[in-house]
N, C-alpha and C. Protein backbone atom coordinates (compact mmCIF):
# COMPACT_ATOMS: atom_id res chain seq x y z
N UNK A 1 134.20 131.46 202.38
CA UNK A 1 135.45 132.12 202.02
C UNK A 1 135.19 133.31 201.12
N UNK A 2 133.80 133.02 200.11
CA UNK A 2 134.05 134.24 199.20
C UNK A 2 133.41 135.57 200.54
N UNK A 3 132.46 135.24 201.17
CA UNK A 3 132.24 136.49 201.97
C UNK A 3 133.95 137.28 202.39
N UNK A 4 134.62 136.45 202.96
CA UNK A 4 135.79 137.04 203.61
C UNK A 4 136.36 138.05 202.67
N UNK A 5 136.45 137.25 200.81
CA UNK A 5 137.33 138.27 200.07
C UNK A 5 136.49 139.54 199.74
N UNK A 6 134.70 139.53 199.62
CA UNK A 6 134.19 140.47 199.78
C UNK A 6 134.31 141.25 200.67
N UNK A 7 134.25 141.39 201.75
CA UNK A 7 134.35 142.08 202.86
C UNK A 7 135.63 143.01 202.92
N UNK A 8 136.59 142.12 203.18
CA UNK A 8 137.87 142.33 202.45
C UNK A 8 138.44 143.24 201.64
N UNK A 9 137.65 143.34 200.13
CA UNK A 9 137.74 144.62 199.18
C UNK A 9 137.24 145.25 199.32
N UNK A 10 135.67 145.43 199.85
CA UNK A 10 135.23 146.58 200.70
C UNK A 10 135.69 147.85 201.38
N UNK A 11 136.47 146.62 202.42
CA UNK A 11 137.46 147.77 203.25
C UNK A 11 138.41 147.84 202.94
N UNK A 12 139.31 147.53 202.01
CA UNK A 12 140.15 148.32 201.36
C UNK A 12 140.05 149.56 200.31
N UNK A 13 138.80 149.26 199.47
CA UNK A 13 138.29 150.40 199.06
C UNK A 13 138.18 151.59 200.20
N UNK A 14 137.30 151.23 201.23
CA UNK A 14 137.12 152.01 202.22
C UNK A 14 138.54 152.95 202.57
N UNK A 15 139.38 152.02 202.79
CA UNK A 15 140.23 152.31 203.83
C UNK A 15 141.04 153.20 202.55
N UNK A 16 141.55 152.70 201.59
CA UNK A 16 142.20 153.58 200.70
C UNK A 16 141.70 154.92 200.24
N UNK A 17 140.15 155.05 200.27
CA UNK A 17 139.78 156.35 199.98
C UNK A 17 139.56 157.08 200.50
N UNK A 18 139.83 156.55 202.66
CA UNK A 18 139.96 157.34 203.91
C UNK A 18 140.79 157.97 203.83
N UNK A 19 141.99 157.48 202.95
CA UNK A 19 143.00 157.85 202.83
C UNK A 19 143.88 159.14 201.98
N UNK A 20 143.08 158.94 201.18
CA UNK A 20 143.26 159.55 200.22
C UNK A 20 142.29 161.22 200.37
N UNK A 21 141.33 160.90 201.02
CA UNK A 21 140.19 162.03 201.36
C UNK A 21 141.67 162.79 202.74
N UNK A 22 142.13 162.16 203.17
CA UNK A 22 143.22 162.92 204.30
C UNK A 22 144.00 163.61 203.96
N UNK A 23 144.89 162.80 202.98
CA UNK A 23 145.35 163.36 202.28
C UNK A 23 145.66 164.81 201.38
N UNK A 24 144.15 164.57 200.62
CA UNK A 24 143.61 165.96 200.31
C UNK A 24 143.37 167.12 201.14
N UNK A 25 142.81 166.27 202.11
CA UNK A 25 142.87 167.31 202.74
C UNK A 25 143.80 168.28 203.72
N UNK A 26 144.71 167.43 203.98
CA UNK A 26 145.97 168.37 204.05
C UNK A 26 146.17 168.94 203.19
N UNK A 27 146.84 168.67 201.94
CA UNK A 27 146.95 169.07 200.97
C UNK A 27 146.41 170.62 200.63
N UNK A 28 144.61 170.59 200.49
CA UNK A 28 143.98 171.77 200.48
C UNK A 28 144.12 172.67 201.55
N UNK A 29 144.40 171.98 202.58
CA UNK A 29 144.46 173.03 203.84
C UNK A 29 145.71 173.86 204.07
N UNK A 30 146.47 173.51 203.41
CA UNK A 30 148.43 173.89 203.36
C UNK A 30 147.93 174.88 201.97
N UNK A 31 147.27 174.91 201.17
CA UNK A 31 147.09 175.70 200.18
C UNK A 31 145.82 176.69 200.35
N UNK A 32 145.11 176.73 201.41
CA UNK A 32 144.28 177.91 202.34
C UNK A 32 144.94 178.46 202.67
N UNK A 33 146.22 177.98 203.53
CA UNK A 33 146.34 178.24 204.63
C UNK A 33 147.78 179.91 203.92
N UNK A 34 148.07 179.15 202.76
CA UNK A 34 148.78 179.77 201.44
C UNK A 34 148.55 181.40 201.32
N UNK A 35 147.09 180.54 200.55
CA UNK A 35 146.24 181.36 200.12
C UNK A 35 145.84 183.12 201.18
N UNK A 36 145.35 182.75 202.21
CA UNK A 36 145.38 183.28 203.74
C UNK A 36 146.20 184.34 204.21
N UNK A 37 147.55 183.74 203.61
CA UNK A 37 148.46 184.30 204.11
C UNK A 37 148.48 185.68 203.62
N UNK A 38 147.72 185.37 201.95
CA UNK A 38 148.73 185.99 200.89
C UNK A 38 150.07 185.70 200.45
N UNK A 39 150.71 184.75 200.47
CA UNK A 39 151.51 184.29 200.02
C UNK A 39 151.37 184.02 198.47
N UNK A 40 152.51 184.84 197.36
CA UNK A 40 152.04 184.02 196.29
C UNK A 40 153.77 183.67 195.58
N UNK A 41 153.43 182.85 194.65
CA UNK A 41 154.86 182.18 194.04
C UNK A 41 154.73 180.93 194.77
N UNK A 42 156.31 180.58 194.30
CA UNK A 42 155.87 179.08 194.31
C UNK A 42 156.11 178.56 195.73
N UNK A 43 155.91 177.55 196.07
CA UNK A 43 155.55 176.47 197.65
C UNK A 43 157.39 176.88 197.99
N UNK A 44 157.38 177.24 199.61
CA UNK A 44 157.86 177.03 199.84
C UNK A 44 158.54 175.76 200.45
N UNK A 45 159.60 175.22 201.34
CA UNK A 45 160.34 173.95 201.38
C UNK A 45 159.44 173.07 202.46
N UNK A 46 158.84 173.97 203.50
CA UNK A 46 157.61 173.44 204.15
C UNK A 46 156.41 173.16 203.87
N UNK A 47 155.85 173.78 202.92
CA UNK A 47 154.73 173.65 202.29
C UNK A 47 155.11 172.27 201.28
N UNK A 48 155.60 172.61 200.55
CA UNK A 48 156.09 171.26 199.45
C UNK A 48 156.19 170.20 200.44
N UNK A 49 156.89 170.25 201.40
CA UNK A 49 156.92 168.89 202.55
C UNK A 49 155.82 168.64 202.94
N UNK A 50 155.09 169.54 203.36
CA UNK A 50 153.83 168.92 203.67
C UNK A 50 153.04 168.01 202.66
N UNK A 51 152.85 169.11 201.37
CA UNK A 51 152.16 168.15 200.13
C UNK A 51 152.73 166.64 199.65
N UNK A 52 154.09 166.87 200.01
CA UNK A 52 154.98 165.82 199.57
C UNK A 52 154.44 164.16 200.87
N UNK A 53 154.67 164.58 202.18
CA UNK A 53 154.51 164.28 203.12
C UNK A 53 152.79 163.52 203.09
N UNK A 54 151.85 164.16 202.78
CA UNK A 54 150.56 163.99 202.76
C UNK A 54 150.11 162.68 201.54
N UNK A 55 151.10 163.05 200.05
CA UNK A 55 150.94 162.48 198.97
C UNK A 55 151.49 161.10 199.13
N UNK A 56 152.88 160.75 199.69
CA UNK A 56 153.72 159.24 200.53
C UNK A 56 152.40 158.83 201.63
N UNK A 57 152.22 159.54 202.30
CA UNK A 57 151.27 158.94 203.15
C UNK A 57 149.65 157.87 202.56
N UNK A 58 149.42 158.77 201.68
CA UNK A 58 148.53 158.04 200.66
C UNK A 58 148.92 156.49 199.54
N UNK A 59 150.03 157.16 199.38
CA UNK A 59 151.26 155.60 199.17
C UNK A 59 151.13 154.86 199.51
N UNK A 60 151.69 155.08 200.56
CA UNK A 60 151.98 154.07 201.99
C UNK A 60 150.85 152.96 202.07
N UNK A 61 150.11 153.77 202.77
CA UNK A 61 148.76 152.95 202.89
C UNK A 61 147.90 151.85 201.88
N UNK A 62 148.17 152.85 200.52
CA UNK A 62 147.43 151.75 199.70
C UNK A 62 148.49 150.63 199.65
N UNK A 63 149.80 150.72 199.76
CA UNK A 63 150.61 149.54 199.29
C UNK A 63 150.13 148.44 200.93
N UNK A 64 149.98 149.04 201.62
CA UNK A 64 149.66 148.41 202.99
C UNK A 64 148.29 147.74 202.79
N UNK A 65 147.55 148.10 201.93
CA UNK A 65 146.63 147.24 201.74
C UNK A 65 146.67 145.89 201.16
N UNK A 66 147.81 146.40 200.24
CA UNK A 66 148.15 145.19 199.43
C UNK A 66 148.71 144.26 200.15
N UNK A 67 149.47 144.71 201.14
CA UNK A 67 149.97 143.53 202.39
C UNK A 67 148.99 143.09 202.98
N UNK A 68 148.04 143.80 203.49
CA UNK A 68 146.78 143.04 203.85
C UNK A 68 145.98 142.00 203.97
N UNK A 69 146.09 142.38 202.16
CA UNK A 69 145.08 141.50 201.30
C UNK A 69 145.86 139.91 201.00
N UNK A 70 146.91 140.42 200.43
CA UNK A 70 147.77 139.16 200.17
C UNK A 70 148.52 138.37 201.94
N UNK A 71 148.07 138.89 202.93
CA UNK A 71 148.14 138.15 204.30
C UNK A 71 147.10 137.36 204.37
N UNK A 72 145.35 138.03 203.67
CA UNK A 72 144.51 137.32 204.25
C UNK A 72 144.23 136.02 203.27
N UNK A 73 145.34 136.21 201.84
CA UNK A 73 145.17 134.98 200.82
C UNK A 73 145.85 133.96 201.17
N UNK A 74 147.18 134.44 201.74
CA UNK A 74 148.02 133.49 201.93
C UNK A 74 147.87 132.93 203.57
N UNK A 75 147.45 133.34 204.36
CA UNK A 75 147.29 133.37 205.82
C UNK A 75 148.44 132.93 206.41
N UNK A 76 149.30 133.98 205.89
CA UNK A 76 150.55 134.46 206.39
C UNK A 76 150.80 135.60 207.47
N UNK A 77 150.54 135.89 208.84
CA UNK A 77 150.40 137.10 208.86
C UNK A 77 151.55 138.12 209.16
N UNK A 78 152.54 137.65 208.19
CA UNK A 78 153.98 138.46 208.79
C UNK A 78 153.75 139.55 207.87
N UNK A 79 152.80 139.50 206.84
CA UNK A 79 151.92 140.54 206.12
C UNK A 79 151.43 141.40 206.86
N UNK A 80 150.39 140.86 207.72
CA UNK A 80 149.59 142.23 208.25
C UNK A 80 150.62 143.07 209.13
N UNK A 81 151.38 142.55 209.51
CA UNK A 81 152.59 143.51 210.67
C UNK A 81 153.16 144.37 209.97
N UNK A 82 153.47 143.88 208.31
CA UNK A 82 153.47 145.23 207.55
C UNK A 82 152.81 145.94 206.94
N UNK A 83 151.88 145.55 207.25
CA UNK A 83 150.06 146.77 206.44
C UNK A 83 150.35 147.68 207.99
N UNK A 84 150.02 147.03 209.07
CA UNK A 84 150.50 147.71 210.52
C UNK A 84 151.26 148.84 210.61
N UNK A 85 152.67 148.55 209.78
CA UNK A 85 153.89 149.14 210.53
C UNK A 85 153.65 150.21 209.37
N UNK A 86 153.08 150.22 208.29
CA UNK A 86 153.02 150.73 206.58
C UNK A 86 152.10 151.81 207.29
N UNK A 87 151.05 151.93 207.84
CA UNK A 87 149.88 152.55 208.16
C UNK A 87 150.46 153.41 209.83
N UNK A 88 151.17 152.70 209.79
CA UNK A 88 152.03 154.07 211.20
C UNK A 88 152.67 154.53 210.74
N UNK A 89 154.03 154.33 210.00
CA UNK A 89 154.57 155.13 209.25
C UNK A 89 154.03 156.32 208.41
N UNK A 90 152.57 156.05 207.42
CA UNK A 90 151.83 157.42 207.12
C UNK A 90 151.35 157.99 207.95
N UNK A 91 150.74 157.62 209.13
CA UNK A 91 149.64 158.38 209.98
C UNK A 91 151.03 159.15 210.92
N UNK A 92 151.70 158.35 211.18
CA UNK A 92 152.55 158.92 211.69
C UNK A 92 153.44 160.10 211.55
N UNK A 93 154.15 160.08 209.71
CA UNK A 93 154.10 161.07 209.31
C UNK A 93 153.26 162.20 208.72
N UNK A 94 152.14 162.21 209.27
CA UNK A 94 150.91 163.34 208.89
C UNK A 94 150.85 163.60 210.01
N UNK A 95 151.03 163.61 211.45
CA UNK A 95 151.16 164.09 212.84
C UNK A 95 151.71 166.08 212.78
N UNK A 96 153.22 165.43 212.30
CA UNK A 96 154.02 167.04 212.55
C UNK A 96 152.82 167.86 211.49
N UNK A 97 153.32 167.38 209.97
CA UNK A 97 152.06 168.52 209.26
C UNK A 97 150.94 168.48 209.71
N UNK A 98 149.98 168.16 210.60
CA UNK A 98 148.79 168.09 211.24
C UNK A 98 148.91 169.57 211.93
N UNK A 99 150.20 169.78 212.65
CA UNK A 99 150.70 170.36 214.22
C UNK A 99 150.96 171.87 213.44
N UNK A 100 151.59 171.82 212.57
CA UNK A 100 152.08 172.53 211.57
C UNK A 100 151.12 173.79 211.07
N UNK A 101 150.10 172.99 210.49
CA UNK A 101 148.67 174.01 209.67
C UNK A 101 147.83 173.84 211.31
C-alpha cells in the first residue's frame, strides 16, 4: 500500500507542475505575443482572459488532484470522475486561447 501512496504523490507532483509549466506558458506567450505587437499599456479584455483563463486552468487541476488522491484513500471512485471532469474543464478551456496566440 505504501508503494501506491508513493507513486501516487509522485504523479501528482508531476502532474501539477505539467500544469503549471502550461500554464506559464501561455501566459508568457500572450505577453510575446504583446510584446511583438508593440502593444503597450495595460492587457487588453482578451489578453487578461487568456492569463485569467490559463491561471483557473492551473486551479482546476491541482484541486483535481486532490480528488484523485482522496479517491485513491478512500476507494471511492466517484472522485476520480471528478479529477476527470476537473482536468477537461482546464484543458478544455486552454483550447480557444491555444487557437487564439
Amino acid at each position: 500500500m505504501s508503494s501506491i501512496f508513493i507513486g501516487r504523490g509522485l504523479a501528482t507532483i508531476g502532474e501539477v507542475t505539467w500544469i503549471a509549466q502550461v500554464a506559464w506558458g501561455v501566459i508568457r506567450a500572450n505577453q510575446e505575443l504583446k510584446t511583438l505587437v508593440g502593444s503597450k499599456g495595460p492587457l487588453t479584455t482578451v489578453e487578461g482572459l487568456i492569463n485569467w483563463t490559463a491561471l483557473i486552468a492551473a486551479i482546476l487541476c491541482t484541486v483535481a488532484e486532490f480528488f484523485c488522491n482522496y479517491g485513491m484513500m478512500t476507494e471511492n471512485y466517484y472522485y476520480n470522475v471528478w479529477e476527470t471532469t476537473l482536468w477537461t474543464v482546464a484543458l478544455g478551456s486552454l483550447i480557444p486561447c491555444c487557437f487564439f496566440l
